[in-house]
PDBML (XML) file of the C-alpha atoms, coordinates in Angstrom:
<?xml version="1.0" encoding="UTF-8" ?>
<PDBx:datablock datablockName="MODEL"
   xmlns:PDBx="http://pdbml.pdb.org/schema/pdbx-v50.xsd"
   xmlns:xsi="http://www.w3.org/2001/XMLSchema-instance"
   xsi:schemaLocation="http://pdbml.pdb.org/schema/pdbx-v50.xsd pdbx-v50.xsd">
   <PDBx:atom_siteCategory>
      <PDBx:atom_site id="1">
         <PDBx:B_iso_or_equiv>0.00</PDBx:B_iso_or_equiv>
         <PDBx:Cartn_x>-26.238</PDBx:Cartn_x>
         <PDBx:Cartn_y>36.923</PDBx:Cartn_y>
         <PDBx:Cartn_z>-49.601</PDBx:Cartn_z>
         <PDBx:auth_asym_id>A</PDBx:auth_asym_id>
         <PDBx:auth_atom_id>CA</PDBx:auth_atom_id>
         <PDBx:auth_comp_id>UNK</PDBx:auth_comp_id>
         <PDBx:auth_seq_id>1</PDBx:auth_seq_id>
         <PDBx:group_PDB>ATOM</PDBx:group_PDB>
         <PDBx:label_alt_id xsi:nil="true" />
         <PDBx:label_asym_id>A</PDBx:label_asym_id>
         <PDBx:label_atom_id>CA</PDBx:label_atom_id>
         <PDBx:label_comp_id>UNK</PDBx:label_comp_id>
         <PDBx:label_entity_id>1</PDBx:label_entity_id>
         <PDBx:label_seq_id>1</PDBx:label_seq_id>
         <PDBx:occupancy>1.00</PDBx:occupancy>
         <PDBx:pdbx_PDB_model_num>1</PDBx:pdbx_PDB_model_num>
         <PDBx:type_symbol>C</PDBx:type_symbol>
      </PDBx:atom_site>
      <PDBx:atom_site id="2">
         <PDBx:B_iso_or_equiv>0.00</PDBx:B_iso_or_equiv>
         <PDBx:Cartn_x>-26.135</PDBx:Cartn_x>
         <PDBx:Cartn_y>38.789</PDBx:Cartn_y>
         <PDBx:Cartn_z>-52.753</PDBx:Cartn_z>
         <PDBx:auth_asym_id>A</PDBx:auth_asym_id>
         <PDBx:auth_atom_id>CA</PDBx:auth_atom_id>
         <PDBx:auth_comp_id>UNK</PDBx:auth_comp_id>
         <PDBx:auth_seq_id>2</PDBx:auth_seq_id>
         <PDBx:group_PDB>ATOM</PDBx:group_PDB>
         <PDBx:label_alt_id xsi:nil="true" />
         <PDBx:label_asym_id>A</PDBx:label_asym_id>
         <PDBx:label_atom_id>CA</PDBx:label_atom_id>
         <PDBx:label_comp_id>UNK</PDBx:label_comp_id>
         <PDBx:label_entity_id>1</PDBx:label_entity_id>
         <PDBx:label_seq_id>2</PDBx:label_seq_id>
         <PDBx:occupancy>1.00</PDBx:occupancy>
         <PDBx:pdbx_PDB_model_num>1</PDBx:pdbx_PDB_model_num>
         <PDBx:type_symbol>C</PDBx:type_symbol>
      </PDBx:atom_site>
      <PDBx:atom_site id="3">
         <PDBx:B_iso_or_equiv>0.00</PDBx:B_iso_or_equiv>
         <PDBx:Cartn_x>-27.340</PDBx:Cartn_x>
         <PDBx:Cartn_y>41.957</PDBx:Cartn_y>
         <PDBx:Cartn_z>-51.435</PDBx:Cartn_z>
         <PDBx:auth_asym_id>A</PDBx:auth_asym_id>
         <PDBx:auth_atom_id>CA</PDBx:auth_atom_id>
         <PDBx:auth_comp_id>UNK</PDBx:auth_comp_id>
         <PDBx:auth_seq_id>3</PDBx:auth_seq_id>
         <PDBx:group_PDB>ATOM</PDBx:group_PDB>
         <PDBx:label_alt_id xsi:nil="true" />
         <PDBx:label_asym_id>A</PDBx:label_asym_id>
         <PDBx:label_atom_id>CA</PDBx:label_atom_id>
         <PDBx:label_comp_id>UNK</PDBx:label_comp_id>
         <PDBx:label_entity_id>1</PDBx:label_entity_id>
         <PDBx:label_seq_id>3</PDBx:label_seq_id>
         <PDBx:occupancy>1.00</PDBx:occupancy>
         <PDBx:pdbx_PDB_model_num>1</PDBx:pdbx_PDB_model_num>
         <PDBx:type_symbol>C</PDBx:type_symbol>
      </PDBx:atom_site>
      <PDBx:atom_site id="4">
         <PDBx:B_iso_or_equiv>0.00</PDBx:B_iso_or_equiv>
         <PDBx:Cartn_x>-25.395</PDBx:Cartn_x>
         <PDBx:Cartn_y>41.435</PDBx:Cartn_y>
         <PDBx:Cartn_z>-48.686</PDBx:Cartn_z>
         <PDBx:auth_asym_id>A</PDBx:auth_asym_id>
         <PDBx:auth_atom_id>CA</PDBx:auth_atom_id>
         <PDBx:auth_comp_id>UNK</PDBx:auth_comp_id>
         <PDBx:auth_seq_id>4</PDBx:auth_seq_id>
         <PDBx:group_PDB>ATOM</PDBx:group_PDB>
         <PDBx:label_alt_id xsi:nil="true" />
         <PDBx:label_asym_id>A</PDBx:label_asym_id>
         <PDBx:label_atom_id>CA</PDBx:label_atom_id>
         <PDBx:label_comp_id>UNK</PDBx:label_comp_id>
         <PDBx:label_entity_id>1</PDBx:label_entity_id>
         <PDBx:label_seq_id>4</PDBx:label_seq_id>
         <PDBx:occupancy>1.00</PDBx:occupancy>
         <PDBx:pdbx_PDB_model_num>1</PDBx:pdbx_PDB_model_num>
         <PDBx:type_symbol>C</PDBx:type_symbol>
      </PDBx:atom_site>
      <PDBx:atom_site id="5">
         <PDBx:B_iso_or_equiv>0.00</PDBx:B_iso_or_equiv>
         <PDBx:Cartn_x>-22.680</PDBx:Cartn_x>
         <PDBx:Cartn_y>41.201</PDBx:Cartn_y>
         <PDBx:Cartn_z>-50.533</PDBx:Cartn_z>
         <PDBx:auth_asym_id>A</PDBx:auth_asym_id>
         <PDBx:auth_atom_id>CA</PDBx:auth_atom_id>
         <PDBx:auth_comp_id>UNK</PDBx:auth_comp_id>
         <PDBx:auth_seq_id>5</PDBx:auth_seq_id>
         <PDBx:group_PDB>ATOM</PDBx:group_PDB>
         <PDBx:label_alt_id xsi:nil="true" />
         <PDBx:label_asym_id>A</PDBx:label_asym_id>
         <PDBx:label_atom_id>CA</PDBx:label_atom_id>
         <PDBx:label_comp_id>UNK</PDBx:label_comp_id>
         <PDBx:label_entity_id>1</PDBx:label_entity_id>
         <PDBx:label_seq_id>5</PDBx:label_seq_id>
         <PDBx:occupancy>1.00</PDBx:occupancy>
         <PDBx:pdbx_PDB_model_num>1</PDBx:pdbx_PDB_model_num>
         <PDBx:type_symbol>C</PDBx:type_symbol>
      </PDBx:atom_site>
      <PDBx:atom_site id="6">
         <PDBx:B_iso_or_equiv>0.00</PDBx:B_iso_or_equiv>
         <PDBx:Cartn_x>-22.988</PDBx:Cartn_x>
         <PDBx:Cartn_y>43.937</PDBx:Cartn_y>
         <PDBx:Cartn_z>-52.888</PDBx:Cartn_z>
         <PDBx:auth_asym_id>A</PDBx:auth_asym_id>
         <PDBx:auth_atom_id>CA</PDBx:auth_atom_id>
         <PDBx:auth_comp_id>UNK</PDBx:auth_comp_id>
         <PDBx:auth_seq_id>6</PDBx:auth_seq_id>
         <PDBx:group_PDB>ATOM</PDBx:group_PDB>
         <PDBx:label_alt_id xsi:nil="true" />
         <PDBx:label_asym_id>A</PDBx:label_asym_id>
         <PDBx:label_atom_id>CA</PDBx:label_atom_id>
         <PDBx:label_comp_id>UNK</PDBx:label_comp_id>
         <PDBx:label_entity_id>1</PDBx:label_entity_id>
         <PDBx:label_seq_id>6</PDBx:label_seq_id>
         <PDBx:occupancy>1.00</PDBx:occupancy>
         <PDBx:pdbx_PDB_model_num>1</PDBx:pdbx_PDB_model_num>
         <PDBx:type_symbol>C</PDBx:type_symbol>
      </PDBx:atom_site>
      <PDBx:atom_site id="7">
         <PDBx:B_iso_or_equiv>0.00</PDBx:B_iso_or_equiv>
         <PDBx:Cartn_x>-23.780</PDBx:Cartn_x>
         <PDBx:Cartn_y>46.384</PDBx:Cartn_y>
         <PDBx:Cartn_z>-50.066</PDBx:Cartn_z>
         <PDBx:auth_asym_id>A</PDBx:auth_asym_id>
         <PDBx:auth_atom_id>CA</PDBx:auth_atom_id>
         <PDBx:auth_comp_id>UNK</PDBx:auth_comp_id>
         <PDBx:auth_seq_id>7</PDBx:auth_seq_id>
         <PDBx:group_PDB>ATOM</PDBx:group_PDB>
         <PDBx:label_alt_id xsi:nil="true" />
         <PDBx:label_asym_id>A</PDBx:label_asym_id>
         <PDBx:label_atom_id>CA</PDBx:label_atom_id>
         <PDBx:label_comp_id>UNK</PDBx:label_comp_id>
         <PDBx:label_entity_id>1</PDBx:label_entity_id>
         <PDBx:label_seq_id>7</PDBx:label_seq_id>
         <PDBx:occupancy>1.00</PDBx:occupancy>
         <PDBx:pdbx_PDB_model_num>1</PDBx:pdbx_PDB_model_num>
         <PDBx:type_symbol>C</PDBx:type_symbol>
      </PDBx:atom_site>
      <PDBx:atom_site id="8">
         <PDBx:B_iso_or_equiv>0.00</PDBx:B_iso_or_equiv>
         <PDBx:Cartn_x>-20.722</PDBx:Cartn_x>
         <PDBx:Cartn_y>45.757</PDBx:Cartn_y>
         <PDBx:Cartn_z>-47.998</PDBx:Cartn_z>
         <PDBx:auth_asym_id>A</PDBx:auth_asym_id>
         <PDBx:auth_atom_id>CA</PDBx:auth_atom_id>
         <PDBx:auth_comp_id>UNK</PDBx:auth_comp_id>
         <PDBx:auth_seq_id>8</PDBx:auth_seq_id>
         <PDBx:group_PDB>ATOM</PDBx:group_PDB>
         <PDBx:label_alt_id xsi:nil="true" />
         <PDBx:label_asym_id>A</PDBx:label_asym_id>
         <PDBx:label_atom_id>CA</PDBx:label_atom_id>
         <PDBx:label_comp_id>UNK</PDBx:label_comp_id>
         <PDBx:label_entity_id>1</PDBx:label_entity_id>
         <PDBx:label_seq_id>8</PDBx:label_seq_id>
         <PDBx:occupancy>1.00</PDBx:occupancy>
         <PDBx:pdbx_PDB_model_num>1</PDBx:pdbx_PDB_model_num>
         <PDBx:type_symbol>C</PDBx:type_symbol>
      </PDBx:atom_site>
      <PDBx:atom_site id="9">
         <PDBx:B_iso_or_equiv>0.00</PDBx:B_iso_or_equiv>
         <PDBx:Cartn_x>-18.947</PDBx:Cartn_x>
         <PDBx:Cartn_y>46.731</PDBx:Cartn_y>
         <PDBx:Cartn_z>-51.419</PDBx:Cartn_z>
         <PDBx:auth_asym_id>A</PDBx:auth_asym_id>
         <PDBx:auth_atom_id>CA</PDBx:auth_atom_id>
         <PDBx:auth_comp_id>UNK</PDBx:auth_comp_id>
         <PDBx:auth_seq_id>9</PDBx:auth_seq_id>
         <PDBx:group_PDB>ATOM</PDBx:group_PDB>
         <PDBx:label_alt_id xsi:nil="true" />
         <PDBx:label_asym_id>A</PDBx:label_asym_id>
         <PDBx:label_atom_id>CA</PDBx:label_atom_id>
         <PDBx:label_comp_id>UNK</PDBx:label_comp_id>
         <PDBx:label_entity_id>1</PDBx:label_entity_id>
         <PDBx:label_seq_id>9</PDBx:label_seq_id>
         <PDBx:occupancy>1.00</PDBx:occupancy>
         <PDBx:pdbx_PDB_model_num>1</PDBx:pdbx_PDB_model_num>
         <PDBx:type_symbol>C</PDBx:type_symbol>
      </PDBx:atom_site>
      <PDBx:atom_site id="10">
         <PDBx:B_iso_or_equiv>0.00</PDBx:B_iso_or_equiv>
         <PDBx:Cartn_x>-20.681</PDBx:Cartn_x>
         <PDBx:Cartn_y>50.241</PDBx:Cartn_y>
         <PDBx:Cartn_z>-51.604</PDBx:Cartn_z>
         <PDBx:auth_asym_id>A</PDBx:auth_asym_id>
         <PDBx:auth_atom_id>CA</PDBx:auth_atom_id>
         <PDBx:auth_comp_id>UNK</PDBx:auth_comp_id>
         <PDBx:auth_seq_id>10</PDBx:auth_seq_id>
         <PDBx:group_PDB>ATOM</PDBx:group_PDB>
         <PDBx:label_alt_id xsi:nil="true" />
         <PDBx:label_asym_id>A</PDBx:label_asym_id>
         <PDBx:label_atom_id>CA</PDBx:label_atom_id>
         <PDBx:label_comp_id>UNK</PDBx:label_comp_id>
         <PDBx:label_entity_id>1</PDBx:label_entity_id>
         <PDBx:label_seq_id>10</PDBx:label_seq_id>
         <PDBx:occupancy>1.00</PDBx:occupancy>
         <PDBx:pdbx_PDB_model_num>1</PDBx:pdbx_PDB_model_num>
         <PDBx:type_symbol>C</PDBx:type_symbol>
      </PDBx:atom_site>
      <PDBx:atom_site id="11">
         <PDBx:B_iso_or_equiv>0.00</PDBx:B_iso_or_equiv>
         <PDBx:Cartn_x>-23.344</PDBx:Cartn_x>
         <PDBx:Cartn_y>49.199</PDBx:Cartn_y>
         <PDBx:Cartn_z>-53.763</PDBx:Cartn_z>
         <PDBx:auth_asym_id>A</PDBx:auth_asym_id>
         <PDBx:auth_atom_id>CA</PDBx:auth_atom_id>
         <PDBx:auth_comp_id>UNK</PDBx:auth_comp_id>
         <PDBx:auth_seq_id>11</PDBx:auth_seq_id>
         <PDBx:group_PDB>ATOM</PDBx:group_PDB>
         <PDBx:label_alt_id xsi:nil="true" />
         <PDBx:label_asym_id>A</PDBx:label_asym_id>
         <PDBx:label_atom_id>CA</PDBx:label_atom_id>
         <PDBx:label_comp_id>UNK</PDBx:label_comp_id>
         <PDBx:label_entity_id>1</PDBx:label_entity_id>
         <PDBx:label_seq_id>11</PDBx:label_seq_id>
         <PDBx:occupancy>1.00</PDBx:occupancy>
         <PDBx:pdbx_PDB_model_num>1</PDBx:pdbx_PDB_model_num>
         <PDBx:type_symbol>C</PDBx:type_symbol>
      </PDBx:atom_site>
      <PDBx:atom_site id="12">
         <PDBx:B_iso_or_equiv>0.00</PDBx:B_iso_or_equiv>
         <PDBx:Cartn_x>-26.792</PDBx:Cartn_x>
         <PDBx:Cartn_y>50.908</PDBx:Cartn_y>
         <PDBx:Cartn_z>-53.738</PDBx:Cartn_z>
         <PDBx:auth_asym_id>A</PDBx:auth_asym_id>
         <PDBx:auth_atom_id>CA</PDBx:auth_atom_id>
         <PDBx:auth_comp_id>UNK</PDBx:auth_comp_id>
         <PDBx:auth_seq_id>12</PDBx:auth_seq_id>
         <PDBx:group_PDB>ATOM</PDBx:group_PDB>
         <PDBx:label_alt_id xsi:nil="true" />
         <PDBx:label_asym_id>A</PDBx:label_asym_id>
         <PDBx:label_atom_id>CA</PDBx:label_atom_id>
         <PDBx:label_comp_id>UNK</PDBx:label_comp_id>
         <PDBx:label_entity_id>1</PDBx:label_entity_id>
         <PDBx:label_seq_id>12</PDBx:label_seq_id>
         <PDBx:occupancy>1.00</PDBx:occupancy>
         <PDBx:pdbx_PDB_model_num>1</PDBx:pdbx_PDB_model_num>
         <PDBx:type_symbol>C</PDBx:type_symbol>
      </PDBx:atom_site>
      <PDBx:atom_site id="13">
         <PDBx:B_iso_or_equiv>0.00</PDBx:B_iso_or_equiv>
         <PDBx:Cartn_x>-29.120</PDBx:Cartn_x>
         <PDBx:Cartn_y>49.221</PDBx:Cartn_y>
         <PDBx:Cartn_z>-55.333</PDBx:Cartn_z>
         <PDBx:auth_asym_id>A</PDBx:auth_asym_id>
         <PDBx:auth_atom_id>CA</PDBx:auth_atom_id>
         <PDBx:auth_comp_id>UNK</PDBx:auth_comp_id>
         <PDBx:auth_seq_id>13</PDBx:auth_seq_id>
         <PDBx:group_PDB>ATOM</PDBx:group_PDB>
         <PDBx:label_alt_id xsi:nil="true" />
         <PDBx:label_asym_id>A</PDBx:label_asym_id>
         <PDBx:label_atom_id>CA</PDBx:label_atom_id>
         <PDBx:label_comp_id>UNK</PDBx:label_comp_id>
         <PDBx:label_entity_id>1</PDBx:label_entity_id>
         <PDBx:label_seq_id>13</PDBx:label_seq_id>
         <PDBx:occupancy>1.00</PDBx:occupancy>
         <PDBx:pdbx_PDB_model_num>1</PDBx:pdbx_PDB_model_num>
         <PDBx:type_symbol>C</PDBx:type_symbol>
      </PDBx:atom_site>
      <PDBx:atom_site id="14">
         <PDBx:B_iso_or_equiv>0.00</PDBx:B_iso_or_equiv>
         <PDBx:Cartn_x>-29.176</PDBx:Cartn_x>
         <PDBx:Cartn_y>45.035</PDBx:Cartn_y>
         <PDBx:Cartn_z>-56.223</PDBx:Cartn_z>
         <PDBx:auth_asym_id>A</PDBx:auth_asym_id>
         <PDBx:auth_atom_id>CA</PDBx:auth_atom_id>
         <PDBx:auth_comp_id>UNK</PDBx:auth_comp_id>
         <PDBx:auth_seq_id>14</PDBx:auth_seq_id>
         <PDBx:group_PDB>ATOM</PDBx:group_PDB>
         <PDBx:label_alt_id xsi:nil="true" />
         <PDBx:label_asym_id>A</PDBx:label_asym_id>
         <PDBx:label_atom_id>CA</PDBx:label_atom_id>
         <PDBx:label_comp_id>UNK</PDBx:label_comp_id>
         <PDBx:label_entity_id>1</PDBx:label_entity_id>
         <PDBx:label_seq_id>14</PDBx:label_seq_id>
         <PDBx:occupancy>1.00</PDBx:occupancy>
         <PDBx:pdbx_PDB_model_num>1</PDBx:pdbx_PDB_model_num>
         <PDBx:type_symbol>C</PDBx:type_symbol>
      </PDBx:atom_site>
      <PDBx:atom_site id="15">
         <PDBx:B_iso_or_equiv>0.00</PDBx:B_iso_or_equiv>
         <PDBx:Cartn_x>-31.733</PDBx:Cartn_x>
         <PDBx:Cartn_y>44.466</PDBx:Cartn_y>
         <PDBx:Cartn_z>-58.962</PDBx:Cartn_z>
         <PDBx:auth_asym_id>A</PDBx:auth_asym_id>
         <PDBx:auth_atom_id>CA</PDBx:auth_atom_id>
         <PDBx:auth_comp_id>UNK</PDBx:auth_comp_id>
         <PDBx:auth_seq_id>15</PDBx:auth_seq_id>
         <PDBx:group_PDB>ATOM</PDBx:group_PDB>
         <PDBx:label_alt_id xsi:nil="true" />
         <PDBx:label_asym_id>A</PDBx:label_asym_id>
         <PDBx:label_atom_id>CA</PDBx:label_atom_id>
         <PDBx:label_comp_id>UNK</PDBx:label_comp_id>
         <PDBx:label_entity_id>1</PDBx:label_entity_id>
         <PDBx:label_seq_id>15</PDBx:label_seq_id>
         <PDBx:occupancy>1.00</PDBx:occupancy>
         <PDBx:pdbx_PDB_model_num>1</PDBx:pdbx_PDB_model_num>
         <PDBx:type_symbol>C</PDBx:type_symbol>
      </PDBx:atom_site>
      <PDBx:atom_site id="16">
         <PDBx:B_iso_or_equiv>0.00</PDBx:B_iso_or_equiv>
         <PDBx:Cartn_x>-32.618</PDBx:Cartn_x>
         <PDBx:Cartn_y>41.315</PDBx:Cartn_y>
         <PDBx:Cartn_z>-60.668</PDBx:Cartn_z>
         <PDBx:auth_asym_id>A</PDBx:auth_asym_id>
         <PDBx:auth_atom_id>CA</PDBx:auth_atom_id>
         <PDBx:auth_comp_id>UNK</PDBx:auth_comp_id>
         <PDBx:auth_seq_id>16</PDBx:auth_seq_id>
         <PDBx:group_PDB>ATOM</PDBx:group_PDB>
         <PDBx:label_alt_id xsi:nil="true" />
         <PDBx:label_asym_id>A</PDBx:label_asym_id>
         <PDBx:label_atom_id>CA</PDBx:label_atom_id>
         <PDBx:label_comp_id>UNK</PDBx:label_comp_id>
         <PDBx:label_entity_id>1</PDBx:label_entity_id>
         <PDBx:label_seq_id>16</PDBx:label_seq_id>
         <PDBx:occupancy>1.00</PDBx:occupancy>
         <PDBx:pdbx_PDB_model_num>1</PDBx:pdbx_PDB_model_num>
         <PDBx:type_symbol>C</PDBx:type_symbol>
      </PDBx:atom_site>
      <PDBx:atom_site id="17">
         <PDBx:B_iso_or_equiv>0.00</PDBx:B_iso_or_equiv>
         <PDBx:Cartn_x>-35.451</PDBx:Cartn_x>
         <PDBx:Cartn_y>40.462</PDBx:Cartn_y>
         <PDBx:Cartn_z>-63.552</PDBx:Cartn_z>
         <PDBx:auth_asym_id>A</PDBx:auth_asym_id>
         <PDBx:auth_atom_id>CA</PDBx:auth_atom_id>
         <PDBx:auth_comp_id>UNK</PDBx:auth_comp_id>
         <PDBx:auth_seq_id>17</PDBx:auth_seq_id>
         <PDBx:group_PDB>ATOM</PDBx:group_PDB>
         <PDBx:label_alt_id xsi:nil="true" />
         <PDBx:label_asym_id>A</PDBx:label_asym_id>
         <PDBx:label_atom_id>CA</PDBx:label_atom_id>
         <PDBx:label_comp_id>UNK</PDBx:label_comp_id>
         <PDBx:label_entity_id>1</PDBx:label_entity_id>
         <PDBx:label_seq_id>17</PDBx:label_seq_id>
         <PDBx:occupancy>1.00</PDBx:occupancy>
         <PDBx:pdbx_PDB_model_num>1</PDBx:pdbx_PDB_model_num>
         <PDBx:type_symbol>C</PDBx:type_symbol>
      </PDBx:atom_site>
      <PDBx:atom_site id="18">
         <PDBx:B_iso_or_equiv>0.00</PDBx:B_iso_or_equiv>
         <PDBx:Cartn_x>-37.789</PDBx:Cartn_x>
         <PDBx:Cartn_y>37.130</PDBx:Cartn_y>
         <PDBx:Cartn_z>-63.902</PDBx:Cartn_z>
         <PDBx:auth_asym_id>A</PDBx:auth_asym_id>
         <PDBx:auth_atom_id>CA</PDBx:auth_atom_id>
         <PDBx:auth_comp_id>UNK</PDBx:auth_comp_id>
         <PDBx:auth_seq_id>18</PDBx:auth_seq_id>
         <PDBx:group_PDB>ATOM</PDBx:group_PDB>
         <PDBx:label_alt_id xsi:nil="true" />
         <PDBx:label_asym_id>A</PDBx:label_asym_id>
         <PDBx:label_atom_id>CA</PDBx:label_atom_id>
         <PDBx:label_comp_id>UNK</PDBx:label_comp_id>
         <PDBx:label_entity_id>1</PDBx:label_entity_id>
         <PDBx:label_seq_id>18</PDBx:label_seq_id>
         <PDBx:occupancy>1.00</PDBx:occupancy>
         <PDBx:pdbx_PDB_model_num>1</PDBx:pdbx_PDB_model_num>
         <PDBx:type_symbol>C</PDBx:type_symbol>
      </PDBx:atom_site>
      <PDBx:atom_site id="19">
         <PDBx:B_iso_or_equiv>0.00</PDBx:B_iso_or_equiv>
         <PDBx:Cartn_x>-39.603</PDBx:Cartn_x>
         <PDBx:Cartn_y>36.410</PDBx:Cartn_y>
         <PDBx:Cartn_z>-67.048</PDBx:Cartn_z>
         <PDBx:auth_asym_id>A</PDBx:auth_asym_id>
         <PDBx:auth_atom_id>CA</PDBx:auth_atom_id>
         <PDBx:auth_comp_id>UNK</PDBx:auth_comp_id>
         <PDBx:auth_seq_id>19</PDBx:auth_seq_id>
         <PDBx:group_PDB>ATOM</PDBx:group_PDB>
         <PDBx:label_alt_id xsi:nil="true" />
         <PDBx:label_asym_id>A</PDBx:label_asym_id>
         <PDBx:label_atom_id>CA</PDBx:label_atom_id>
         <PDBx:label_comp_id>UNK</PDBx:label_comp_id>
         <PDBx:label_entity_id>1</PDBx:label_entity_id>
         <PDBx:label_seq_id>19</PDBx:label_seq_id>
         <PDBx:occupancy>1.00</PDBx:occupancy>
         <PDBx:pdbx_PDB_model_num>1</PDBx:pdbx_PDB_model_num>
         <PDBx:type_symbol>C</PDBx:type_symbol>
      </PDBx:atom_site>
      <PDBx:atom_site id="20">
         <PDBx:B_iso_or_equiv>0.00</PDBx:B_iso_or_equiv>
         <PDBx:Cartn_x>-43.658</PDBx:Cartn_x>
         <PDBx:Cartn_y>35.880</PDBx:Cartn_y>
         <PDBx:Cartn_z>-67.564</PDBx:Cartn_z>
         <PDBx:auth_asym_id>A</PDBx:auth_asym_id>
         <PDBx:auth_atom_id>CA</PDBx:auth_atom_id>
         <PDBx:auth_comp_id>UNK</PDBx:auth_comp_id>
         <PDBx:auth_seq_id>20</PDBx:auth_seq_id>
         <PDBx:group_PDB>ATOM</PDBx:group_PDB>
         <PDBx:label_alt_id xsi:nil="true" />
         <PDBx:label_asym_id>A</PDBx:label_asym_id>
         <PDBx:label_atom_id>CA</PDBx:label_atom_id>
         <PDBx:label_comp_id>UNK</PDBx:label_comp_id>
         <PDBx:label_entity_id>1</PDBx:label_entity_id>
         <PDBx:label_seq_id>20</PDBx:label_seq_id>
         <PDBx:occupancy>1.00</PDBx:occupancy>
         <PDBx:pdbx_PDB_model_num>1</PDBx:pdbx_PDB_model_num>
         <PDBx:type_symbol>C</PDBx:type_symbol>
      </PDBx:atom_site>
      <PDBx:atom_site id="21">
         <PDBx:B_iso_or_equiv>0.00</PDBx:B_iso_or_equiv>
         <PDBx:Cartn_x>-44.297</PDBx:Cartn_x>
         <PDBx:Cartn_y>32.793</PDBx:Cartn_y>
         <PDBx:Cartn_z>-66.212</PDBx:Cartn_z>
         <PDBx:auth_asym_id>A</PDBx:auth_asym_id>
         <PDBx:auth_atom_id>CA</PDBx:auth_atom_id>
         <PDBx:auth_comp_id>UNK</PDBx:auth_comp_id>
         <PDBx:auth_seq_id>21</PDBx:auth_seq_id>
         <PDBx:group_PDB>ATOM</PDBx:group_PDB>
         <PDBx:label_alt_id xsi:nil="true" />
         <PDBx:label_asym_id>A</PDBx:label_asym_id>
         <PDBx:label_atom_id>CA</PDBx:label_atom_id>
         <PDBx:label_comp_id>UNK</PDBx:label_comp_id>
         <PDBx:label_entity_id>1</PDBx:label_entity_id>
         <PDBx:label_seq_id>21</PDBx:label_seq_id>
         <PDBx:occupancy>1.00</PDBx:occupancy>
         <PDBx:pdbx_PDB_model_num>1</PDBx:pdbx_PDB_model_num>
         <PDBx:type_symbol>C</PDBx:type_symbol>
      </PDBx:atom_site>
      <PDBx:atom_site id="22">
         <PDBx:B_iso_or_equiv>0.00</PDBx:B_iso_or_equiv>
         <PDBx:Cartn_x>-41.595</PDBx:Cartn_x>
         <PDBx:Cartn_y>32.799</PDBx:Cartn_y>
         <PDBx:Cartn_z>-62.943</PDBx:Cartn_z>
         <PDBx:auth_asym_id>A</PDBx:auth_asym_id>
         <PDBx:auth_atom_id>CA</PDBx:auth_atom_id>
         <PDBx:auth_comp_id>UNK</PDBx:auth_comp_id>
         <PDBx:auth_seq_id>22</PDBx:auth_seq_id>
         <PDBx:group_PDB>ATOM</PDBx:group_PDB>
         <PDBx:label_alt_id xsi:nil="true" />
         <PDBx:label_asym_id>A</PDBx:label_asym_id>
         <PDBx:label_atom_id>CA</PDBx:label_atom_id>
         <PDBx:label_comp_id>UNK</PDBx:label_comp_id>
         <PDBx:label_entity_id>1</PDBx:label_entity_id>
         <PDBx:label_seq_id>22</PDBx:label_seq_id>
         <PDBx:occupancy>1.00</PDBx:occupancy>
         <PDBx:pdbx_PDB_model_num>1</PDBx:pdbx_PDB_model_num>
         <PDBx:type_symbol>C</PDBx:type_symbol>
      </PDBx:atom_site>
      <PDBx:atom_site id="23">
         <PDBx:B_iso_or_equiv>0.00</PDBx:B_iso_or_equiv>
         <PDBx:Cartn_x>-43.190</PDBx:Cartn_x>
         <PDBx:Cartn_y>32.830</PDBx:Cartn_y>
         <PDBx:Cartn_z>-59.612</PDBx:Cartn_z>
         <PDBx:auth_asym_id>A</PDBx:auth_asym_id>
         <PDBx:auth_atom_id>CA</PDBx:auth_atom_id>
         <PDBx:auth_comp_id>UNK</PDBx:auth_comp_id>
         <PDBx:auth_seq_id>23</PDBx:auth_seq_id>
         <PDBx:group_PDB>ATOM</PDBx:group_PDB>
         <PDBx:label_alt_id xsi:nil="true" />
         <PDBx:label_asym_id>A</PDBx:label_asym_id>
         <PDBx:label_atom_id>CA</PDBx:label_atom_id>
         <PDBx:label_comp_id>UNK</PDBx:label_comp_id>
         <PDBx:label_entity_id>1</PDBx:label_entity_id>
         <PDBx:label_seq_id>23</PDBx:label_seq_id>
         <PDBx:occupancy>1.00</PDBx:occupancy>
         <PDBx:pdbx_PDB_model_num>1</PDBx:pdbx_PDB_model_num>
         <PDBx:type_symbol>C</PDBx:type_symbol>
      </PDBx:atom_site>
      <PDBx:atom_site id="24">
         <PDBx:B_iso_or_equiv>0.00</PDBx:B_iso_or_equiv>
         <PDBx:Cartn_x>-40.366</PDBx:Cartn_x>
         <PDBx:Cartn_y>34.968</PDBx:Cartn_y>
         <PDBx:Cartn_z>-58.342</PDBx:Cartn_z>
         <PDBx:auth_asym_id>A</PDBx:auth_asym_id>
         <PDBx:auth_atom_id>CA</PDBx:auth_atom_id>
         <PDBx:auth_comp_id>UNK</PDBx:auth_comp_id>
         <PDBx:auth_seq_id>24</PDBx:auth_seq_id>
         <PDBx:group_PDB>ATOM</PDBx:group_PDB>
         <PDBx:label_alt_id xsi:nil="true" />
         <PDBx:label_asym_id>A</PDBx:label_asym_id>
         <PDBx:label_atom_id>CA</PDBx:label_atom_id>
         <PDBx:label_comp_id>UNK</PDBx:label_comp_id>
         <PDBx:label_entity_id>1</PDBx:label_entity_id>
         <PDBx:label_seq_id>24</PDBx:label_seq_id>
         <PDBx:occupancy>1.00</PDBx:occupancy>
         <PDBx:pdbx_PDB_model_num>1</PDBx:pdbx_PDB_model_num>
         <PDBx:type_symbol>C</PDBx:type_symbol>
      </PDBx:atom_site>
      <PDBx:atom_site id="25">
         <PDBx:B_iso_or_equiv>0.00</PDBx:B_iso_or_equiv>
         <PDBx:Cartn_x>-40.875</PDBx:Cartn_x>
         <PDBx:Cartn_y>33.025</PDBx:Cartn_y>
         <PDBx:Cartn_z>-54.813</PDBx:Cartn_z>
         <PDBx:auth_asym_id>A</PDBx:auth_asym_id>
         <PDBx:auth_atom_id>CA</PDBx:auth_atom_id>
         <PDBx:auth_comp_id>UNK</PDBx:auth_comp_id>
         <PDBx:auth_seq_id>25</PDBx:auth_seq_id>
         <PDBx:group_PDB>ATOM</PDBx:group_PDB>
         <PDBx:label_alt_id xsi:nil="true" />
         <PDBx:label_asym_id>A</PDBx:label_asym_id>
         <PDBx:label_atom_id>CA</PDBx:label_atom_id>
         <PDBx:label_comp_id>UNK</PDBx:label_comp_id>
         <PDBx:label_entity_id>1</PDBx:label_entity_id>
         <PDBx:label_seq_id>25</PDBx:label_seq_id>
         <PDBx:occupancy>1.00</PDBx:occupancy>
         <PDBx:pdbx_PDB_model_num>1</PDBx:pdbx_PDB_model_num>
         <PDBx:type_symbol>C</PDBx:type_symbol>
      </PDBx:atom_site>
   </PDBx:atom_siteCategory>
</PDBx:datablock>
């Protein structure tokens, strides 16, 4: 929904970071 979001507000690019350890599932 975020990138959704973002997107349909002229936004590019969505990024995000996890640290060591995160699965990032």
């Amino acid at each position: 929904a975020a990138w959704q979001a973002a997107k349909a507000l002229g936004y590019r690019r969505l990024i995000t970071y996890t640290q060591d350890g995160e699965s990032g599932a």
